[in-house]
Every structure is written in C-alpha cells, then in structure tokens.
PDB file of N, CA and C in Angstrom:
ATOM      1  N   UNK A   1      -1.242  -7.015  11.126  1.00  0.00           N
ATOM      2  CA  UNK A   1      -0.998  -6.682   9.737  1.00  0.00           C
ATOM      3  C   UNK A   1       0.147  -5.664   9.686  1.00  0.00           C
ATOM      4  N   UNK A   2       1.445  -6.241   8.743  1.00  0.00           N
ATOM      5  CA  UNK A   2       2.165  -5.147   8.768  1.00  0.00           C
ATOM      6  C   UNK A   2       1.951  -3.923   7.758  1.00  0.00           C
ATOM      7  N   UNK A   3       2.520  -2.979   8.074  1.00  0.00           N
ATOM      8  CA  UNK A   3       2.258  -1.436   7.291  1.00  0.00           C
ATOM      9  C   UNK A   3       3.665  -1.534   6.352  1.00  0.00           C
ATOM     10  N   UNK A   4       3.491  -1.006   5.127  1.00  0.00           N
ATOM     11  CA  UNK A   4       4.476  -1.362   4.238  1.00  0.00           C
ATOM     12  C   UNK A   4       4.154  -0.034   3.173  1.00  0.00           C
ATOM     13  N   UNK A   5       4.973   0.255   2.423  1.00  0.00           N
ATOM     14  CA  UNK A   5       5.575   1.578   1.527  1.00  0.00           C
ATOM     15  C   UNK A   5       4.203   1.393   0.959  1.00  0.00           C
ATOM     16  N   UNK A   6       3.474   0.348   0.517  1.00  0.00           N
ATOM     17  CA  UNK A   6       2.989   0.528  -0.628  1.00  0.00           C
ATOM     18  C   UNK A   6       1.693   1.052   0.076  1.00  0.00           C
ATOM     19  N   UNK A   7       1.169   0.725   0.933  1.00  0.00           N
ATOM     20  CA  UNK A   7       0.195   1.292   1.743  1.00  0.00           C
ATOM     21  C   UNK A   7       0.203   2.366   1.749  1.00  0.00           C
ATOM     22  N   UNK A   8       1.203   3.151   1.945  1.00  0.00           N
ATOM     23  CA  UNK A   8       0.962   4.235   1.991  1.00  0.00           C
ATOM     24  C   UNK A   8       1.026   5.354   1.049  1.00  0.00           C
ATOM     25  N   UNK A   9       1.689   4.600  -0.058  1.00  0.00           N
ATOM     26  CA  UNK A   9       1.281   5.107  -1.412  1.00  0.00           C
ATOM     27  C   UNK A   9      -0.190   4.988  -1.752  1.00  0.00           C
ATOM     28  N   UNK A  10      -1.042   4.057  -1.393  1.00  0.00           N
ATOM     29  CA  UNK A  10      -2.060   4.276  -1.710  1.00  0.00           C
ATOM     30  C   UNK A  10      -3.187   4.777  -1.309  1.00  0.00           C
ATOM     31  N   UNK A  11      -2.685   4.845   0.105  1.00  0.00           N
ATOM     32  CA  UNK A  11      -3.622   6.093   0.838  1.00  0.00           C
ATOM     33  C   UNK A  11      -3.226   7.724   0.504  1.00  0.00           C
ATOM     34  N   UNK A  12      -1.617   7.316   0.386  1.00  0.00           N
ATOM     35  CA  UNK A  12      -1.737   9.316   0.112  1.00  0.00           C
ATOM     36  C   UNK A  12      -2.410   9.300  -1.523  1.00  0.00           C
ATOM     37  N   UNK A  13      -2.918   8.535  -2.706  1.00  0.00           N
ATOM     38  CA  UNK A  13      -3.031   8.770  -3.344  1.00  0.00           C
ATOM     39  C   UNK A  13      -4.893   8.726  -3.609  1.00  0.00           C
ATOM     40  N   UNK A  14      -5.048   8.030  -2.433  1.00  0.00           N
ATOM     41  CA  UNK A  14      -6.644   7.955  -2.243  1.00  0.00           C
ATOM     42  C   UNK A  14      -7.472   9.115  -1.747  1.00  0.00           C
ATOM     43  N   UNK A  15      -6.085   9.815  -0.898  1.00  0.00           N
ATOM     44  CA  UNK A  15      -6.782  11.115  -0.194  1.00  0.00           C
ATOM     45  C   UNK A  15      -6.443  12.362  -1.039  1.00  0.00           C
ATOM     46  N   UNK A  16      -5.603  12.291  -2.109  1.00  0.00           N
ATOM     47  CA  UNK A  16      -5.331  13.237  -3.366  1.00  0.00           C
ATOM     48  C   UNK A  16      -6.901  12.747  -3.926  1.00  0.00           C
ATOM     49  N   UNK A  17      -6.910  12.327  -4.396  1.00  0.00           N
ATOM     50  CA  UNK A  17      -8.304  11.928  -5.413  1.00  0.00           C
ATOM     51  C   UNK A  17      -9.549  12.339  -4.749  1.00  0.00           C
ATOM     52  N   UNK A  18      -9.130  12.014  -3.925  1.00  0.00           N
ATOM     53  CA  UNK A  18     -10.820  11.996  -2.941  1.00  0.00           C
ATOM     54  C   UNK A  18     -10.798  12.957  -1.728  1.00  0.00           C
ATOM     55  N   UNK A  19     -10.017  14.183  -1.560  1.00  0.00           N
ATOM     56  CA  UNK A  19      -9.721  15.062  -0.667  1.00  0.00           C
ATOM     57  C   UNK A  19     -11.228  15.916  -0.558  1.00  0.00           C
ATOM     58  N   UNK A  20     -11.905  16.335  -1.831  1.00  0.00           N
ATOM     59  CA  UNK A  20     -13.071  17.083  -1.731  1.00  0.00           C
ATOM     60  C   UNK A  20     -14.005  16.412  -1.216  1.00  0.00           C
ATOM     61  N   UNK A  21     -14.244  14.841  -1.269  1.00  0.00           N
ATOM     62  CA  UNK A  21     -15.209  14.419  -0.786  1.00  0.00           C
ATOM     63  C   UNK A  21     -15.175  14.011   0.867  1.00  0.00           C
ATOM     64  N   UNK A  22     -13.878  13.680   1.343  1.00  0.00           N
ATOM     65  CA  UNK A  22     -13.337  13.100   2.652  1.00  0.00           C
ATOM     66  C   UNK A  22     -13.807  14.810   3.598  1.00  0.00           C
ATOM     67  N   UNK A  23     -13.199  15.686   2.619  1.00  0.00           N
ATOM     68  CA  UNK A  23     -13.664  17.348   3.387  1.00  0.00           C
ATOM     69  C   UNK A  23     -14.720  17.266   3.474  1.00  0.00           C
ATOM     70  N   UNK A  24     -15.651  16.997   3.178  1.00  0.00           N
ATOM     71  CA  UNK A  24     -16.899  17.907   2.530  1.00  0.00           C
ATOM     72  C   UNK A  24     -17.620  16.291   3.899  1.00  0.00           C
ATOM     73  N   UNK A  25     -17.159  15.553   4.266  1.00  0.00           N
ATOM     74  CA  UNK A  25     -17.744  14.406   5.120  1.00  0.00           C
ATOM     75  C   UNK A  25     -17.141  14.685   6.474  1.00  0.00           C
ATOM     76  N   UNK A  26     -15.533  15.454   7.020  1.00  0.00           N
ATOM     77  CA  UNK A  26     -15.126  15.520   7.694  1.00  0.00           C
ATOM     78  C   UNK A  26     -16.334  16.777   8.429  1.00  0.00           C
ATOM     79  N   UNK A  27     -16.327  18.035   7.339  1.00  0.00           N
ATOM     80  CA  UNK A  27     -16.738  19.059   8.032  1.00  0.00           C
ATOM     81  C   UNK A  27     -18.139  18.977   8.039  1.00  0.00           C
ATOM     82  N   UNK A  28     -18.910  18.033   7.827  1.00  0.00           N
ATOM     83  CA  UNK A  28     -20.420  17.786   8.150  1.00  0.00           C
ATOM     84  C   UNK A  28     -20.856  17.027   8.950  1.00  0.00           C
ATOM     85  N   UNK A  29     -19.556  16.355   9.854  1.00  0.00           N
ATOM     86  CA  UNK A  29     -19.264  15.180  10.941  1.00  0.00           C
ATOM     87  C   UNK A  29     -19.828  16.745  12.194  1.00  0.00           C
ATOM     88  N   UNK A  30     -21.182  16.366  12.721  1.00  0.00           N
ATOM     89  CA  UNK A  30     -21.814  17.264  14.036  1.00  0.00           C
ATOM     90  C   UNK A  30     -20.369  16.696  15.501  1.00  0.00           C
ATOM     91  N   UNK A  31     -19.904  15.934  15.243  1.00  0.00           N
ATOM     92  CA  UNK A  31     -18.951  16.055  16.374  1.00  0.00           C
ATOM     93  C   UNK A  31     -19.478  15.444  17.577  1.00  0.00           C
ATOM     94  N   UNK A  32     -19.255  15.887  18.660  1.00  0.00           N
ATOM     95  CA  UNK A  32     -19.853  15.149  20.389  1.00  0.00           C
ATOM     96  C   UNK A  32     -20.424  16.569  20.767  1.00  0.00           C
ATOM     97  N   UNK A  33     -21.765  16.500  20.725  1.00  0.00           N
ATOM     98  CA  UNK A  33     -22.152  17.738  22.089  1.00  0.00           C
ATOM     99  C   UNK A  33     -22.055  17.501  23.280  1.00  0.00           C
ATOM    100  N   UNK A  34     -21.214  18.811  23.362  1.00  0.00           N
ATOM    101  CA  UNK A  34     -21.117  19.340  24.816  1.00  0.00           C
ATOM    102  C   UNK A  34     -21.593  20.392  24.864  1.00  0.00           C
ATOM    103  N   UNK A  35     -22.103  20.227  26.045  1.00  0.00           N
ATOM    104  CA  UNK A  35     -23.255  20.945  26.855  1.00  0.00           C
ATOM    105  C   UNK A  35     -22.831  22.596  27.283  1.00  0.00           C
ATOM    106  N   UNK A  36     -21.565  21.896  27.625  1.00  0.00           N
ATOM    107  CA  UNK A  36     -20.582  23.171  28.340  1.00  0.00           C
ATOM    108  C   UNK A  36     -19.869  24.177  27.436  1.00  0.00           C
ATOM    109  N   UNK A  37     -19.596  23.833  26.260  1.00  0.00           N
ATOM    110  CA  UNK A  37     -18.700  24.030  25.205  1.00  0.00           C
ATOM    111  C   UNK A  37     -19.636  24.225  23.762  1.00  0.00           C
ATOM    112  N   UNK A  38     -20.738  24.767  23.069  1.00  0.00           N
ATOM    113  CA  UNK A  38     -21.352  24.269  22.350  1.00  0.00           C
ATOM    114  C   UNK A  38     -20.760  24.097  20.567  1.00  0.00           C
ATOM    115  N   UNK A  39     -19.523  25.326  20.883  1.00  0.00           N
ATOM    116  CA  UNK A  39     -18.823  25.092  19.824  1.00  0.00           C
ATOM    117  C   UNK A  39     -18.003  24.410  19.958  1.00  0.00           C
ATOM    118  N   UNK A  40     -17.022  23.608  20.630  1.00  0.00           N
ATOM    119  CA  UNK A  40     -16.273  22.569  20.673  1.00  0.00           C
ATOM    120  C   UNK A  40     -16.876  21.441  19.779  1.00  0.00           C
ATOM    121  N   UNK A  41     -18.131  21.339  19.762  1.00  0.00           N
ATOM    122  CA  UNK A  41     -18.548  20.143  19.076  1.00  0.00           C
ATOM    123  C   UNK A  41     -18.490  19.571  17.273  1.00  0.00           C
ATOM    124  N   UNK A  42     -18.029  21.285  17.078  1.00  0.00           N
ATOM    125  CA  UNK A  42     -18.042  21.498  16.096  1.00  0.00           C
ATOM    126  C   UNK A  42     -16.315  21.288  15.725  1.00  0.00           C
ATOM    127  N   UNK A  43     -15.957  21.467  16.306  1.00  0.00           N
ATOM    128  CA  UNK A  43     -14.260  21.570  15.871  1.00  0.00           C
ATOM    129  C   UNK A  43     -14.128  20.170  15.752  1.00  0.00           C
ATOM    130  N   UNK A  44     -14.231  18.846  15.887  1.00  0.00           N
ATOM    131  CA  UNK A  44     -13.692  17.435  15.681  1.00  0.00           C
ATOM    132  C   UNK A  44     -13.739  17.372  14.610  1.00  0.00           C
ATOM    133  N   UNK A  45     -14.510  17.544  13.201  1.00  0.00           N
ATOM    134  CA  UNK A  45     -14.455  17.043  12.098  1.00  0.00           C
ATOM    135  C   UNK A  45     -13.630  18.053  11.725  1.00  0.00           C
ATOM    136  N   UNK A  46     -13.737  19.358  11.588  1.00  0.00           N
ATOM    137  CA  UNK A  46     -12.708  20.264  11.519  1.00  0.00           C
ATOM    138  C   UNK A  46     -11.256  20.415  11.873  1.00  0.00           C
ATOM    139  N   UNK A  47     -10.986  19.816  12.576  1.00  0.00           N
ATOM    140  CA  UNK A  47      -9.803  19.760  12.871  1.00  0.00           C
ATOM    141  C   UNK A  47      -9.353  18.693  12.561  1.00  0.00           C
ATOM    142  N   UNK A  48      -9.968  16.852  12.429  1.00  0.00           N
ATOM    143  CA  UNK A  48      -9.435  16.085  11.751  1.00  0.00           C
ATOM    144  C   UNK A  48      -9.090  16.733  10.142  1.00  0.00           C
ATOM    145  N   UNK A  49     -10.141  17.310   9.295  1.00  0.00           N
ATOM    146  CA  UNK A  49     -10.075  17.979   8.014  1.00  0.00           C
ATOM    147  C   UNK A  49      -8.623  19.002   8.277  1.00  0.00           C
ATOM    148  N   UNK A  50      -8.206  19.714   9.117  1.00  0.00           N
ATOM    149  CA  UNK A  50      -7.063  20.822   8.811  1.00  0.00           C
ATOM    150  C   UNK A  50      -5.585  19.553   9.224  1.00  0.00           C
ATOM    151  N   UNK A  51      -5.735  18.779  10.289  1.00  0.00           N
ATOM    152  CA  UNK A  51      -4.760  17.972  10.312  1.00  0.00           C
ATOM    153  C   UNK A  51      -4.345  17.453   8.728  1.00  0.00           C
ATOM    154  N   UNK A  52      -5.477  16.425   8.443  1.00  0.00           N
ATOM    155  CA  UNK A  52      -5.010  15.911   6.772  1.00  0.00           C
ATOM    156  C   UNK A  52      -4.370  16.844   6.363  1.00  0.00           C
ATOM    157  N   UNK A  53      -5.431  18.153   5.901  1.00  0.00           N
ATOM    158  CA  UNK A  53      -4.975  18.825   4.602  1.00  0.00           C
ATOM    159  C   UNK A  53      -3.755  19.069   5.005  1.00  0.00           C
ATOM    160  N   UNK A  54      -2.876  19.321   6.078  1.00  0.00           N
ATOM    161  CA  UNK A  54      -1.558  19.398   6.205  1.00  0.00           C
ATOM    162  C   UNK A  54      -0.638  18.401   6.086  1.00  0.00           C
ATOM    163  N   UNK A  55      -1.197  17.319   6.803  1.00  0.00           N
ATOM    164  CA  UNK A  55      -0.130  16.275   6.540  1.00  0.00           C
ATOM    165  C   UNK A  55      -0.183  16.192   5.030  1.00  0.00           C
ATOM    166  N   UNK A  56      -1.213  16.351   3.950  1.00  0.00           N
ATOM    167  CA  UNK A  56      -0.962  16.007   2.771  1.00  0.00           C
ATOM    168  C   UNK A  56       0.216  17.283   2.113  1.00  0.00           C
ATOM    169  N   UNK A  57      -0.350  18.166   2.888  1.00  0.00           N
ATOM    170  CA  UNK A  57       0.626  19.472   1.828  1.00  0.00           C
ATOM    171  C   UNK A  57       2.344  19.334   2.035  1.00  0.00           C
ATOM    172  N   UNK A  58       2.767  18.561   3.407  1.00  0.00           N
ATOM    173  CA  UNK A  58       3.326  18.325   4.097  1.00  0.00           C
ATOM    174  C   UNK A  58       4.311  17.029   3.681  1.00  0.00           C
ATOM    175  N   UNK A  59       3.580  15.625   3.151  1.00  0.00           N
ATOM    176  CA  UNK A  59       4.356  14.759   2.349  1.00  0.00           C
ATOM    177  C   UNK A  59       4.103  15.159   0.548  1.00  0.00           C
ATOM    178  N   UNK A  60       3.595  16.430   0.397  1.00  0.00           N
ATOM    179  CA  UNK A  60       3.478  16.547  -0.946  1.00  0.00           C
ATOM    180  C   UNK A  60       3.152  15.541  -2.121  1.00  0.00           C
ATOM    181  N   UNK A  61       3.322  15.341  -2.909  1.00  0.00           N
ATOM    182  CA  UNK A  61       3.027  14.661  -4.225  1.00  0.00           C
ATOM    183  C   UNK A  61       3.008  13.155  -4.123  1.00  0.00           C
ATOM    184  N   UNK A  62       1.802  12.046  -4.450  1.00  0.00           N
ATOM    185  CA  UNK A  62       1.713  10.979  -4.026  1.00  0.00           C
ATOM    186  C   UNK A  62       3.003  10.564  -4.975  1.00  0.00           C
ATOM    187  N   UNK A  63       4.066   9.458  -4.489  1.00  0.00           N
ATOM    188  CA  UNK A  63       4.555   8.742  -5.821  1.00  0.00           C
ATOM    189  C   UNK A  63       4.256   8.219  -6.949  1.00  0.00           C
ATOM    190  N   UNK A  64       4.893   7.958  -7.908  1.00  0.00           N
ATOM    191  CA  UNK A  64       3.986   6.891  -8.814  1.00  0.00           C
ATOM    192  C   UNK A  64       4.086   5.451  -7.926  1.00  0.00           C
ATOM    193  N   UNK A  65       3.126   4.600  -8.670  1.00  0.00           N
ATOM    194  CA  UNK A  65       2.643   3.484  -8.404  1.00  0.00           C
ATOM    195  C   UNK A  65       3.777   2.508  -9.066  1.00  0.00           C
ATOM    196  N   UNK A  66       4.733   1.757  -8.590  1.00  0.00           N
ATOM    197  CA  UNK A  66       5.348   0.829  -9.471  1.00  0.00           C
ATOM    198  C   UNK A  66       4.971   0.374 -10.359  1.00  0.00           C
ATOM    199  N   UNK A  67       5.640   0.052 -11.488  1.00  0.00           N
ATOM    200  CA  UNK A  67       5.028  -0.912 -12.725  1.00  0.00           C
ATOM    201  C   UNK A  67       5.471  -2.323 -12.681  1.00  0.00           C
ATOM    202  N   UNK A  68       5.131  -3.521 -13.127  1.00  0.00           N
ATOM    203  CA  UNK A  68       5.978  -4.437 -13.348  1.00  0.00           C
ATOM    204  C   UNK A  68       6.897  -4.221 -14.127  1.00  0.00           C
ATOM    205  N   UNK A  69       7.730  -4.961 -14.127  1.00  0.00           N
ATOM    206  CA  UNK A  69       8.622  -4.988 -15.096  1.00  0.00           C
ATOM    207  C   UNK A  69       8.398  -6.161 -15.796  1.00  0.00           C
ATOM    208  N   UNK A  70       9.111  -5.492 -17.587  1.00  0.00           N
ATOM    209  CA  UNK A  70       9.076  -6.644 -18.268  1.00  0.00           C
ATOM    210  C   UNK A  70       9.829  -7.220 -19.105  1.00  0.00           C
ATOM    211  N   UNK A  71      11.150  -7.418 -18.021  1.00  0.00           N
ATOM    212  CA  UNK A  71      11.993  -8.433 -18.403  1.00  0.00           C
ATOM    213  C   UNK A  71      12.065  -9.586 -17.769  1.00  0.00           C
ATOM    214  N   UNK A  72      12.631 -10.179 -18.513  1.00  0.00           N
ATOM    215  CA  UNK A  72      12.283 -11.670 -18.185  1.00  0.00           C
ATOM    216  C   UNK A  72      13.129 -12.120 -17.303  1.00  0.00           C
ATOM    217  N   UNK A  73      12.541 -13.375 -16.291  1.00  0.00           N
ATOM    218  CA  UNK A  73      13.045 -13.547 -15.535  1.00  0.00           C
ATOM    219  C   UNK A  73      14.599 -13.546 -15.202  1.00  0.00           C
ATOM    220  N   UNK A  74      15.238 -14.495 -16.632  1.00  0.00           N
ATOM    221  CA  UNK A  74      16.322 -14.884 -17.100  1.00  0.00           C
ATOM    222  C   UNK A  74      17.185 -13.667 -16.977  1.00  0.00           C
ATOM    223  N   UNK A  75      16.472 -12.522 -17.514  1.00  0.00           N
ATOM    224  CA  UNK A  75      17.838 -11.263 -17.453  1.00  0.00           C
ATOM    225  C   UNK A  75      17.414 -10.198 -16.662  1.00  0.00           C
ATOM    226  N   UNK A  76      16.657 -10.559 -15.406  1.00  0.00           N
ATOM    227  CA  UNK A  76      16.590  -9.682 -14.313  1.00  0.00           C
ATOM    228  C   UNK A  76      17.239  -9.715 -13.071  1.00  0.00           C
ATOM    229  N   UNK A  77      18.664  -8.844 -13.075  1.00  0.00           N
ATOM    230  CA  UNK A  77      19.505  -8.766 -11.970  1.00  0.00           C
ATOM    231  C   UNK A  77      18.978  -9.561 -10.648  1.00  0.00           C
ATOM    232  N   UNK A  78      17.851  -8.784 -10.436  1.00  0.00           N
ATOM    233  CA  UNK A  78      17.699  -8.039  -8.808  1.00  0.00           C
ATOM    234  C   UNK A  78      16.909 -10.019  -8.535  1.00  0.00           C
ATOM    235  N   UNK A  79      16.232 -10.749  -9.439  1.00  0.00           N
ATOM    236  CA  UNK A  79      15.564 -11.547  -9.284  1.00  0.00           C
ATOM    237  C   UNK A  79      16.632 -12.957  -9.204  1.00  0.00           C
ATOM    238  N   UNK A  80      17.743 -12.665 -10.271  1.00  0.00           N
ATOM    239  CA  UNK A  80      18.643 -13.707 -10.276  1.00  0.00           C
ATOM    240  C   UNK A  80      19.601 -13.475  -9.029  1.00  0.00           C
ATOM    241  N   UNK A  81      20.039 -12.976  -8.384  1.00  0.00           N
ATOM    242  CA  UNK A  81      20.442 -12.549  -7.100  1.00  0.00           C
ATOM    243  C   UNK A  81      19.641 -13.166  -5.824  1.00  0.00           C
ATOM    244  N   UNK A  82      18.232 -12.580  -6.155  1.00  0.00           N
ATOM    245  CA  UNK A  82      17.596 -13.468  -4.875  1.00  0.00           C
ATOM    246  C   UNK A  82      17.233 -14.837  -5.256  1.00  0.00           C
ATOM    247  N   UNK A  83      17.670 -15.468  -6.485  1.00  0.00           N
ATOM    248  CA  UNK A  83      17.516 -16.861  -6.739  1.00  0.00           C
ATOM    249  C   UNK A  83      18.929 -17.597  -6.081  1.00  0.00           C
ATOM    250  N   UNK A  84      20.071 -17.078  -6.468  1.00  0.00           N
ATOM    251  CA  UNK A  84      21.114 -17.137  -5.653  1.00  0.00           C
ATOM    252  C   UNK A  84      21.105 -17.675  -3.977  1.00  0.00           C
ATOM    253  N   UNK A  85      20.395 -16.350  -3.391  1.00  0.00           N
ATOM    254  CA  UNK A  85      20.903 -16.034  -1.701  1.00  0.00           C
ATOM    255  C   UNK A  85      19.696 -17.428  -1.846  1.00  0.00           C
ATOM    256  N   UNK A  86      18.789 -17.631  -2.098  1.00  0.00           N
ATOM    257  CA  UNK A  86      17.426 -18.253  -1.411  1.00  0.00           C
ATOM    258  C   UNK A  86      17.602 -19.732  -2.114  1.00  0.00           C
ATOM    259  N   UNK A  87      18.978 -19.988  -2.958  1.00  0.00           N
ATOM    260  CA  UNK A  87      18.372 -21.265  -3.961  1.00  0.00           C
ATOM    261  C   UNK A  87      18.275 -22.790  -2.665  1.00  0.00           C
ATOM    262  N   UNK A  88      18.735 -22.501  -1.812  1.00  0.00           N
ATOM    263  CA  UNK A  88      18.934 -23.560  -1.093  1.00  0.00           C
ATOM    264  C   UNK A  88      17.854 -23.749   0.283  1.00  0.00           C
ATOM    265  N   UNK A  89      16.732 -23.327  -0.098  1.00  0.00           N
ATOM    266  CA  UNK A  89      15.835 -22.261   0.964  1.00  0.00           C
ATOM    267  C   UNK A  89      14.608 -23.921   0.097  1.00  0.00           C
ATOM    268  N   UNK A  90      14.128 -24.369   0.922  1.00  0.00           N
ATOM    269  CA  UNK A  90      12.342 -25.393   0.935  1.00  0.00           C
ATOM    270  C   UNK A  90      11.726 -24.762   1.005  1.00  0.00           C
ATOM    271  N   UNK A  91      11.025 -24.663  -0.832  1.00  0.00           N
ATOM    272  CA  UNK A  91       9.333 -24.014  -0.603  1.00  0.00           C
ATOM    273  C   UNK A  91       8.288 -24.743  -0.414  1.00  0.00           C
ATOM    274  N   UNK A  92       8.430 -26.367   0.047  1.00  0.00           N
ATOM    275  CA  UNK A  92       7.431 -26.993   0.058  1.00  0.00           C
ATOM    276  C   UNK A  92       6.483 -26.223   0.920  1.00  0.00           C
ATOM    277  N   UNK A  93       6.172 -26.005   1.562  1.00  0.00           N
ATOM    278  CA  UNK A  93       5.031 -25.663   2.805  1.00  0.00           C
ATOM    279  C   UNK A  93       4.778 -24.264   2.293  1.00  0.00           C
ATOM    280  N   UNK A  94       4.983 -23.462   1.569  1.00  0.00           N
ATOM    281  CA  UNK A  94       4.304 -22.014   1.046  1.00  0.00           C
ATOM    282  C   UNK A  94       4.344 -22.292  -0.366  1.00  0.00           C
ATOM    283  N   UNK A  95       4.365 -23.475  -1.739  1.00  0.00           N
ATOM    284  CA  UNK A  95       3.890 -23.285  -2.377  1.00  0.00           C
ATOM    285  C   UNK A  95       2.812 -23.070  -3.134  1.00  0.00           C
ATOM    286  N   UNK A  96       1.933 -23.847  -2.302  1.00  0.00           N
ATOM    287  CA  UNK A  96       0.484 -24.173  -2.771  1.00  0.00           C
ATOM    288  C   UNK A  96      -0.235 -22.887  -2.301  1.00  0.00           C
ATOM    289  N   UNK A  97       0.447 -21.497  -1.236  1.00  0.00           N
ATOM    290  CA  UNK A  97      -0.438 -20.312  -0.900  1.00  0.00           C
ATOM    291  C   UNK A  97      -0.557 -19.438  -1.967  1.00  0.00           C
ATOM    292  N   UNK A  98       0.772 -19.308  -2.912  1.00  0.00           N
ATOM    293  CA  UNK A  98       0.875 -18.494  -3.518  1.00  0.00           C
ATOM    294  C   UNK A  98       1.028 -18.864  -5.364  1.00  0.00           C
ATOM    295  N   UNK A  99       0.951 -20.221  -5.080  1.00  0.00           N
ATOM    296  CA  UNK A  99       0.388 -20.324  -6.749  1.00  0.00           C
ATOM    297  C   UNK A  99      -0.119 -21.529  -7.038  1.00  0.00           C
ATOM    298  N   UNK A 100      -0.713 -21.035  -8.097  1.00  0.00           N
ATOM    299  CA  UNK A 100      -2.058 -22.123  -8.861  1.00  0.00           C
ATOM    300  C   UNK A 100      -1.485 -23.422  -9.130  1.00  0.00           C
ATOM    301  N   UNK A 101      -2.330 -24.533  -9.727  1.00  0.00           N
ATOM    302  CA  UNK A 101      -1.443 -25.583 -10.172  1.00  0.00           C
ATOM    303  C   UNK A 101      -0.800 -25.349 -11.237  1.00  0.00           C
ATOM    304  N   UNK A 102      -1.318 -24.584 -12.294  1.00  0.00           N
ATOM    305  CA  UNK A 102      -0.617 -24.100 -13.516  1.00  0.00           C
ATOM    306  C   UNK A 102       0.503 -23.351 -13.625  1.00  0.00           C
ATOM    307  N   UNK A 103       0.496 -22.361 -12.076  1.00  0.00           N
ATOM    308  CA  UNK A 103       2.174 -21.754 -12.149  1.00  0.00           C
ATOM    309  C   UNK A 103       2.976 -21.992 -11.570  1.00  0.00           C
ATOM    310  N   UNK A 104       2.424 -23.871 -10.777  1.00  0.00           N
ATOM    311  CA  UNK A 104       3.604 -24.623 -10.325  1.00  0.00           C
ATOM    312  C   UNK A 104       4.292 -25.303 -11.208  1.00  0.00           C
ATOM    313  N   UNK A 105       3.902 -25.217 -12.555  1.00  0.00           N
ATOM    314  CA  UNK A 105       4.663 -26.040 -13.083  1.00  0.00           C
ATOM    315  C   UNK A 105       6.025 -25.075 -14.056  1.00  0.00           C
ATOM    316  N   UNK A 106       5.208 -23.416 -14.147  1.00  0.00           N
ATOM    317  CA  UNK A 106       6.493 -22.740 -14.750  1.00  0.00           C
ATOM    318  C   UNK A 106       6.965 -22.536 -13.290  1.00  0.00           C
ATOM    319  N   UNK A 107       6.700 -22.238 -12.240  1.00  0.00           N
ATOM    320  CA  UNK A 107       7.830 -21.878 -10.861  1.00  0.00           C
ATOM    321  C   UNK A 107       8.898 -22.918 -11.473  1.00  0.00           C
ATOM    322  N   UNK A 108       8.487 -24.741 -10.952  1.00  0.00           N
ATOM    323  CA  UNK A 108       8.523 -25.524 -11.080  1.00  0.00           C
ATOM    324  C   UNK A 108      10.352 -25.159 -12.130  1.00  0.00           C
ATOM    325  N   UNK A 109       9.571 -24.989 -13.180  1.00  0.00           N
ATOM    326  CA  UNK A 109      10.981 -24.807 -14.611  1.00  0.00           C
ATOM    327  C   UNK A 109      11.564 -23.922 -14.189  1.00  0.00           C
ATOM    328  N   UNK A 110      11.233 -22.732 -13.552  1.00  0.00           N
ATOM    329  CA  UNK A 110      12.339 -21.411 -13.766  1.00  0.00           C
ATOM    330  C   UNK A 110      13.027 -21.670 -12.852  1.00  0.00           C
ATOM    331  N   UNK A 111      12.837 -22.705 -11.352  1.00  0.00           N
ATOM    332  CA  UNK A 111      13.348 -22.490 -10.381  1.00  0.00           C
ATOM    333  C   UNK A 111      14.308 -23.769 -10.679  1.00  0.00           C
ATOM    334  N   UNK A 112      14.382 -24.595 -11.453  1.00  0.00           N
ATOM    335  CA  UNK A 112      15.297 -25.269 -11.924  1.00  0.00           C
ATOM    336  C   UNK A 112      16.200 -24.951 -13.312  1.00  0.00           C
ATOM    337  N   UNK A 113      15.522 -24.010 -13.948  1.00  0.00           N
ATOM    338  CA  UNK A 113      16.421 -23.456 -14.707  1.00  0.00           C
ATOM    339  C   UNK A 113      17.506 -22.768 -14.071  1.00  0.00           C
ATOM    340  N   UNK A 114      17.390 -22.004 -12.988  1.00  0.00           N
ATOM    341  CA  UNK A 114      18.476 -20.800 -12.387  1.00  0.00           C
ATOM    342  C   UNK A 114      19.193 -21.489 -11.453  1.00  0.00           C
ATOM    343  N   UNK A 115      18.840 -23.001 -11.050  1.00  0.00           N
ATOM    344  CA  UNK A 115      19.914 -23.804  -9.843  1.00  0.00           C
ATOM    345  C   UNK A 115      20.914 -24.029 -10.033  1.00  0.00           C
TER     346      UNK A 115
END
C-alpha cells in the first residue's frame, strides 16, 4: 500500500482530535516487566506519548482537508490538460473498477466531448 499526502493529513488530524485520549491510553500502556529494571517498564508508553506529542508540535497545524471543486468539467484547467496528455491512453480494462454503469455512460460523454 502506497503512503500518500492525504494519509497523512489524516492522521495528523486524527491525532489533533484525539491526542487526550491516545495519551491518556499511551500512559496507562503497563509496558514489558523487567525484572532488572522495574521502572523501565514504565517508560514504553511514555515515551511513545512524549515522541508524538513532539512530532505533532513539530509538524504543527494539521492542513485543511481539500474540497472538491465545483467547476465543471468543461472549464477546469488542470482536468482538460490531463484529458489532453492521456486522450490517447485505453481505459478498457480499468473502467468497470472505478465506475458504475450509470457513470459509464456520463464518463462515456465527457470523454468524447473533450477528444
């Protein structure tokens, strides 16, 4: 599975939201006893808990979440561009993964409207 921007927008924004509860589970994690060490056992959840809270203070403020946009296909740069580079590109074999029969038939129009 690849790791991608948006992932990680939504973990730093999962661990903003939910930082008191992830703490409050990290530092009640009893750890591994050792025999030899009896407080060592105690530092694993603790120290996973001070790692986060830094890395979070550290990438600061989650981003916002993209919105769609809502212009239409017809007068969206960035979409008529990659209709361009890709118009000569066979979607037979990945159409049926990614849409219904009903939005093969607008793909269907838009992708012959822009040829």
């Amino acid at each position: 599975m690849a790791y991608d921007e948006t992932d990680h927008m939504l973990l730093h924004r999962y661990f903003r939201v939910n930082a008191d509860k992830v703490g409050k589970e990290l530092l009640s994690y009893p750890g591994v006893p050792n025999s030899q060490d009896p407080e060592s056992s105690m530092v694993g959840g603790k120290q996973t808990w001070d790692v986060l809270c830094a890395t979070l203070v550290e990438i600061g403020e989650p981003l916002e979440i993209p919105r769609p946009t809502m212009v239409p296909a017809v007068q969206h740069p960035r979409f008529q561009d990659f209709l361009q580079r890709n118009g000569h590109r066979n979607l037979d074999s990945v159409r049926e993964i990614f849409l219904s029969p009903a939005g093969l038939q607008v793909c269907r129009l838009l992708w012959e409207v822009h040829r």
